[in-house]
Protein backbone atom coordinates (compact mmCIF):
# COMPACT_ATOMS: atom_id res chain seq x y z
CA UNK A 1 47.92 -104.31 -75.79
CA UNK A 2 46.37 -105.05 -72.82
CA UNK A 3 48.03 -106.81 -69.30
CA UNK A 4 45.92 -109.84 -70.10
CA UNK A 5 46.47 -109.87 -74.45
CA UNK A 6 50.30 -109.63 -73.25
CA UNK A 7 50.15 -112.82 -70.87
CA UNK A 8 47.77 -114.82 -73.42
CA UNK A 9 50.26 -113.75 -76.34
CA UNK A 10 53.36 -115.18 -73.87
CA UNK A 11 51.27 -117.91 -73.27
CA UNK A 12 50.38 -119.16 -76.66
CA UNK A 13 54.45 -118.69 -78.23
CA UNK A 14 55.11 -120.55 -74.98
CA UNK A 15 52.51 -123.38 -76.19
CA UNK A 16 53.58 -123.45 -79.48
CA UNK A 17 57.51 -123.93 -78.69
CA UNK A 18 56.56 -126.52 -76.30
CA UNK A 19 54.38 -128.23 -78.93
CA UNK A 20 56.99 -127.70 -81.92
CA UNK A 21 59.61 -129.28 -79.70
CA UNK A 22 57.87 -132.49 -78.50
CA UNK A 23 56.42 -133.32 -81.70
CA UNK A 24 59.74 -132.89 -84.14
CA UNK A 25 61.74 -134.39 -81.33
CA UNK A 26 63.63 -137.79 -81.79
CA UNK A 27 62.37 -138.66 -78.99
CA UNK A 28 59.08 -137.15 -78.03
CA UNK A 29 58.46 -139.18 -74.87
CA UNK A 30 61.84 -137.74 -73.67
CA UNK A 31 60.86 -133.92 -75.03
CA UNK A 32 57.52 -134.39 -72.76
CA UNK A 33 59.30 -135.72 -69.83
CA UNK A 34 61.64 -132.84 -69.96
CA UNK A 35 58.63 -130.00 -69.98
CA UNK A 36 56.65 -131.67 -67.36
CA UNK A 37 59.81 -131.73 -65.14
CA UNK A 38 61.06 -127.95 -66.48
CA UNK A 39 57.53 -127.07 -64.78
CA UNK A 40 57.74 -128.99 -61.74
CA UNK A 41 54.39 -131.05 -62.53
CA UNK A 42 53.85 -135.18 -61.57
CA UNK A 43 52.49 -137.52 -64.21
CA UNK A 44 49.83 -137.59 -61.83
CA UNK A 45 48.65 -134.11 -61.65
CA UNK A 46 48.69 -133.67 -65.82
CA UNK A 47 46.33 -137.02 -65.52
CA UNK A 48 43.86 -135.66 -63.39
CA UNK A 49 43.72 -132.49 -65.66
CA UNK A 50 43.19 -135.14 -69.10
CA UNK A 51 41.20 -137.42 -66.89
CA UNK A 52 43.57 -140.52 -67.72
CA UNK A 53 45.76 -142.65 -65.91
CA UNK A 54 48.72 -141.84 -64.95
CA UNK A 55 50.25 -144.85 -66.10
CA UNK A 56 49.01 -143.54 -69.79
CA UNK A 57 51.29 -140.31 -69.48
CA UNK A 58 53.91 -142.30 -68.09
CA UNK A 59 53.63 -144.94 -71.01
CA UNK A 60 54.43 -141.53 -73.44
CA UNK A 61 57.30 -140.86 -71.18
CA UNK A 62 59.07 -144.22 -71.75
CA UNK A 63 58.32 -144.96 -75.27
CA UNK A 64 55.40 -147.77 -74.35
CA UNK A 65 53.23 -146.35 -75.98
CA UNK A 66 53.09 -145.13 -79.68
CA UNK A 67 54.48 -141.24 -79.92
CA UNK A 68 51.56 -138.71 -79.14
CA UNK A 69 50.20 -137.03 -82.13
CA UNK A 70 49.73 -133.61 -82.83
CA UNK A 71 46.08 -133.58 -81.01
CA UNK A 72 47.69 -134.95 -77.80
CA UNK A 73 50.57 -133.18 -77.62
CA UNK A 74 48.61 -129.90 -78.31
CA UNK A 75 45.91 -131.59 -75.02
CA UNK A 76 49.63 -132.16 -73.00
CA UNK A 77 50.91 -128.94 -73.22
CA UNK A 78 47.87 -126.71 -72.67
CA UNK A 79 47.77 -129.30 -69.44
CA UNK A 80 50.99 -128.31 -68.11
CA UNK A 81 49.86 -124.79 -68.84
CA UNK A 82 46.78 -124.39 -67.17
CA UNK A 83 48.56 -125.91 -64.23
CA UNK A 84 51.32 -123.97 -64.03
CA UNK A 85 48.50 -120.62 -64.33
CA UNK A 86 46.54 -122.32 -61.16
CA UNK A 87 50.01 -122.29 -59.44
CA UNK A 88 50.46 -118.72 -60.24
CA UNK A 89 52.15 -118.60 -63.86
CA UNK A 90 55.63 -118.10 -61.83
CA UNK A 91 57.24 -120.55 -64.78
CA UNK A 92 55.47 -119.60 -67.76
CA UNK A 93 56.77 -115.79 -66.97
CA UNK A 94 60.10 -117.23 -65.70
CA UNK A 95 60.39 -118.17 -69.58
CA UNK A 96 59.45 -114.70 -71.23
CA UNK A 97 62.76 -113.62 -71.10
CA UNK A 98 63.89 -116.07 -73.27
CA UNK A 99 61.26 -116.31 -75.86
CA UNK A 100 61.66 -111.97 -75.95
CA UNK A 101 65.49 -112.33 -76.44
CA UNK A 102 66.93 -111.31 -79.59
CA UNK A 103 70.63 -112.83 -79.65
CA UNK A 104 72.68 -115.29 -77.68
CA UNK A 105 74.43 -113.68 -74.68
CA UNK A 106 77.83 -112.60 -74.99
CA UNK A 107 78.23 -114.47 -71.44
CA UNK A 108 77.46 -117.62 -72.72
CA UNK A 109 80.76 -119.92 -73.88
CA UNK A 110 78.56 -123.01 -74.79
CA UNK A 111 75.61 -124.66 -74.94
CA UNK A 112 73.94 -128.22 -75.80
CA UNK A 113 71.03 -130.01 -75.12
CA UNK A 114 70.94 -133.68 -75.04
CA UNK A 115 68.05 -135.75 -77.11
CA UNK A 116 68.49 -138.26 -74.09
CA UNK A 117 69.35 -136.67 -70.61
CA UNK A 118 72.72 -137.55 -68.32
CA UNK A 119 72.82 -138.16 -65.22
CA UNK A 120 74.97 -136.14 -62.51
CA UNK A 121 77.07 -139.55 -61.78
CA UNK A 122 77.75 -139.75 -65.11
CA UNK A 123 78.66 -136.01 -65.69
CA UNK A 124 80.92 -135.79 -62.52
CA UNK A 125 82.73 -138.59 -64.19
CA UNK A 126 83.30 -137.53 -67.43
CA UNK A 127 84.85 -133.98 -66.13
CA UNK A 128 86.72 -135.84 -63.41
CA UNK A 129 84.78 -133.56 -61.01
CA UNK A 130 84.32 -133.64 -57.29
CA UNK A 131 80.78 -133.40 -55.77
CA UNK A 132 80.62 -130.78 -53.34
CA UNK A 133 77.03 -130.87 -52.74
CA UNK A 134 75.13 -134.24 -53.61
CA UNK A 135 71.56 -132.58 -53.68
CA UNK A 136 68.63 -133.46 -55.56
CA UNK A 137 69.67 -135.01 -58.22
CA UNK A 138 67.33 -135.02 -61.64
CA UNK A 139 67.91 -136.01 -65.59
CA UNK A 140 70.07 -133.40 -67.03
CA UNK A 141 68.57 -132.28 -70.72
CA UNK A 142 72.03 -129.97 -71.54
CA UNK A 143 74.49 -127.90 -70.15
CA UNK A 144 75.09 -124.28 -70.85
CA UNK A 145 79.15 -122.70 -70.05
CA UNK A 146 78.95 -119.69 -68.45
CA UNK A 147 81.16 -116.76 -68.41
CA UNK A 148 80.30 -116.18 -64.75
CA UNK A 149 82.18 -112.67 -64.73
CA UNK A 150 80.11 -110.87 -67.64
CA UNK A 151 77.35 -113.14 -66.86
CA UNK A 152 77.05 -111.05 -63.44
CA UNK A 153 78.23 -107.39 -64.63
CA UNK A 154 75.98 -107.27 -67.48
CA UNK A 155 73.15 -109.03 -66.66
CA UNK A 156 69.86 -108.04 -64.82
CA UNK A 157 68.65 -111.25 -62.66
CA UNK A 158 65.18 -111.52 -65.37
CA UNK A 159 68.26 -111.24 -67.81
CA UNK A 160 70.22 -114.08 -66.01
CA UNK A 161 67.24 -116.82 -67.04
CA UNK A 162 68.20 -116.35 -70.40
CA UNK A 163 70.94 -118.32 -69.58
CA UNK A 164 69.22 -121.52 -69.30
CA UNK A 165 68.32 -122.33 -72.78
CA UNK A 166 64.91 -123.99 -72.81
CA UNK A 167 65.07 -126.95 -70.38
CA UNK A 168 66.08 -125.79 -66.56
CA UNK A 169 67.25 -129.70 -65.72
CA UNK A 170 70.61 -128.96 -67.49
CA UNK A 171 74.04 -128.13 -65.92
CA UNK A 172 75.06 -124.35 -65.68
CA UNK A 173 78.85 -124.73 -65.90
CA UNK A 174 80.10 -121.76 -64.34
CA UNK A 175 83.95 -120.26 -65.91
CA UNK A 176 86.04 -117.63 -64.16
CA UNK A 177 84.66 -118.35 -60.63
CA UNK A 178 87.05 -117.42 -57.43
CA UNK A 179 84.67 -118.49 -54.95
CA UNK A 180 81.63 -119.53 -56.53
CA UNK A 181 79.65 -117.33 -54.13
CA UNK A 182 78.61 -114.60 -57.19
CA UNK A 183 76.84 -117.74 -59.71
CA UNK A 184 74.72 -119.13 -56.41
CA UNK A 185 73.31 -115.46 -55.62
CA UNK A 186 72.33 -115.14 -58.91
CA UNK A 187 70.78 -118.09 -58.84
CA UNK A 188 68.89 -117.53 -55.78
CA UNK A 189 66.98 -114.95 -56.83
CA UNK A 190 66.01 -116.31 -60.17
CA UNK A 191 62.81 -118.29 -60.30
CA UNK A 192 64.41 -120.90 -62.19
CA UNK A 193 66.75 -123.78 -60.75
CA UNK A 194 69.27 -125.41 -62.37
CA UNK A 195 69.54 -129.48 -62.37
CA UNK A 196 73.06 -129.17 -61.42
CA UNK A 197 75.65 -125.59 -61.04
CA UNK A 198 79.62 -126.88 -61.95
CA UNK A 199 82.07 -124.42 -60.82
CA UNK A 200 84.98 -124.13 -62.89
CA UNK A 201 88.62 -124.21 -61.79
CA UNK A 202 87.90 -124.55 -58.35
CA UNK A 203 89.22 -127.73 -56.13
CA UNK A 204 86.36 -129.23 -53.76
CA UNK A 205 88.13 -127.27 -50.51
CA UNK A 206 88.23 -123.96 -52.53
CA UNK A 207 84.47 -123.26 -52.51
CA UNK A 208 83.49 -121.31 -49.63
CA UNK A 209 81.06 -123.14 -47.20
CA UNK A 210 78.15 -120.16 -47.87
CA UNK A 211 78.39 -121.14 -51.33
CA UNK A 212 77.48 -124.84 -50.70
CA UNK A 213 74.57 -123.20 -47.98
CA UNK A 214 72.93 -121.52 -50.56
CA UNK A 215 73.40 -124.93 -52.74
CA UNK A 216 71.60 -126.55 -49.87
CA UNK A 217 68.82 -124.13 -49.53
CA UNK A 218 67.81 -125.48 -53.24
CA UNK A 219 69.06 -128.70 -53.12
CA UNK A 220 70.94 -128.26 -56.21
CA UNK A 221 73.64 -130.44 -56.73
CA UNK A 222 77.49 -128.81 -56.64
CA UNK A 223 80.28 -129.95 -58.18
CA UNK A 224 83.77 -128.79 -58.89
CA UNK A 225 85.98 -129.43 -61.43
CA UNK A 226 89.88 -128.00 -62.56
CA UNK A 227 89.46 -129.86 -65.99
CA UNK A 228 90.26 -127.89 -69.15
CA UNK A 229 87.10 -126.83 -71.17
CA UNK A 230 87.70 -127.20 -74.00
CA UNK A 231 88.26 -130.83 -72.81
CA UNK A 232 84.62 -130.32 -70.68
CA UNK A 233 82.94 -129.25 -73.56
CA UNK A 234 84.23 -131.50 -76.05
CA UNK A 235 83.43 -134.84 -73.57
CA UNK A 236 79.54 -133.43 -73.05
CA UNK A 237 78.96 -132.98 -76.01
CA UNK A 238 80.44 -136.80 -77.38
CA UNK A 239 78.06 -138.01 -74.43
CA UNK A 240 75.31 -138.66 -77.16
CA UNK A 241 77.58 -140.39 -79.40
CA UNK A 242 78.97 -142.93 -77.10
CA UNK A 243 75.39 -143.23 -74.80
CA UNK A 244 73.93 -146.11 -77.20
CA UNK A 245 77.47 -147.88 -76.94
CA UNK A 246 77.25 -148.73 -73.37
C-alpha cells in the first residue's frame, strides 16, 4: 500500500467514525459540535466550505434545526476533513493512533464521555478542586483517569494520544502525580490538547510553578484536587444523571 492509499484509508475510517457517531448520537447537534471543536474549526469556516450560513451550522449545533440526516452529516464531516487536510492533516494523523489501537491501555483507570458536555466550573466543583491555572476554558465531552506513572514508562508520545478517547475537549485526570511536571511534558509534545489536565493528590501550592508554565504555554486549564477517586469518578460520571435536574 502506497503513502497516499495509507492516508486515504486513515482518512475514510476517520470519516466513517465521525459519521457513525453524529448520526446514532442522542444528541447529534452536540456530537457535531464536539468534532468541529476536536478539530479546531469555526462554524464559519465549515460554512464557507458547504456554501451556507453560518447561522445554518450553528442551528444543527443547538438543536434549532431538525437533526442532520445521513446526506448532511456525510457533507459535514468530509467538510471538517478537507479542512483539516488544507491545514496540513496534523489532526486527522493525530487520531491514527487511536483508530490502529487494539486494546485499552493498561494506564488508563477510567474513562467516560458525556452525551452533553460540563463545564470546568462545574467540574472543579464537583471534585472540590482548586484551579491552578484558569486557561482557556471549552465544553468538556469526558474525562479519561490516568495512571500518570505507567502512562509515562510505557508509552511512546504517538502512544500517549491514545489516551484521549475520541473527543480531545475532555479532562485528562492525572493519578500518582508528585509534581505534575511528567503529565504536562507529555502533553507538550503531543499534537493533541486536552480541554482541561486535573492532577491528582496534589494541593494547589504543591504543583511546581514550571508545571503551571507549560499549562500557560497552551492555555489549558489546571486544576488540583486531593479528593478520593473513586469518589471523582463516581461524581463525573452521575453528572449526566443529575444535569436535566438543575
Amino acid at each position: 500500500m502506497t503513502s497516499n492509499d495509507s492516508s486515504e484509508n486513515l482518512r475514510n475510517r476517520l470519516a466513517e467514525k465521525m459519521a457513525g457517531d453524529i448520526t446514532l448520537s442522542e444528541k447529534p447537534g452536540e456530537s457535531l459540535k464536539k468534532w468541529r471543536l476536536n478539530f479546531e474549526i469555526s462554524q464559519t469556516d465549515i460554512a464557507n466550505y458547504l456554501k451556507v450560513s453560518p447561522s445554518v451550522i450553528s442551528d444543527y449545533e443547538s438543536g434549532r434545526r431538525k437533526s442532520p440526516g445521513t446526506l448532511i452529516v456525510r457533507k459535514i464531516v468530509e467538510s471538517l476533513l478537507e479542512i483539516d487536510m488544507e491545514r496540513g492533516g496534523k489532526k486527522i494523523h493525530a487520531y491514527e493512533s487511536i483508530l490502529n489501537a487494539e486494546n485499552s491501555s493498561k494506564s488508563i483507570y477510567s474513562t467516560y464521555e458525556y452525551t452533553i458536555p460540563i463545564q470546568l466550573a462545574k467540574l472543579v466543583n464537583l471534585i472540590e478542586g482548586d484551579i491552578v491555572y484558569k486557561g482557556a476554558e471549552k465544553p468538556l465531552y469526558g474525562f479519561s483517569v490516568i495512571d500518570s506513572q505507567r502512562a509515562i514508562l510505557e508509552l511512546s508520545s504517538h502512544e500517549f494520544q491514545k489516551l484521549y478517547g475520541w473527543s480531545t475537549d475532555r479532562a485528562m485526570i492525572f493519578t500518582k502525580v508528585s509534581t505534575g511536571k511528567s503529565p504536562m511534558v507529555a502533553i507538550r509534545v503531543t499534537n493533541l490538547k486536552p480541554g482541561a489536565v486535573v492532577l491528582h493528590g496534589l494541593r494547589n501550592d504543591e504543583v511546581e510553578p514550571v508545571v503551571v508554565k507549560m499549562a500557560e504555554v497552551d492555555r489549558i486549564p489546571l486544576v488540583a484536587t486531593t479528593m478520593d477517586l473513586d469518589q471523582i469518578v463516581q461524581l463525573l460520571k452521575k453528572y449526566s444523571q443529575y444535569y436535566a435536574r438543575e
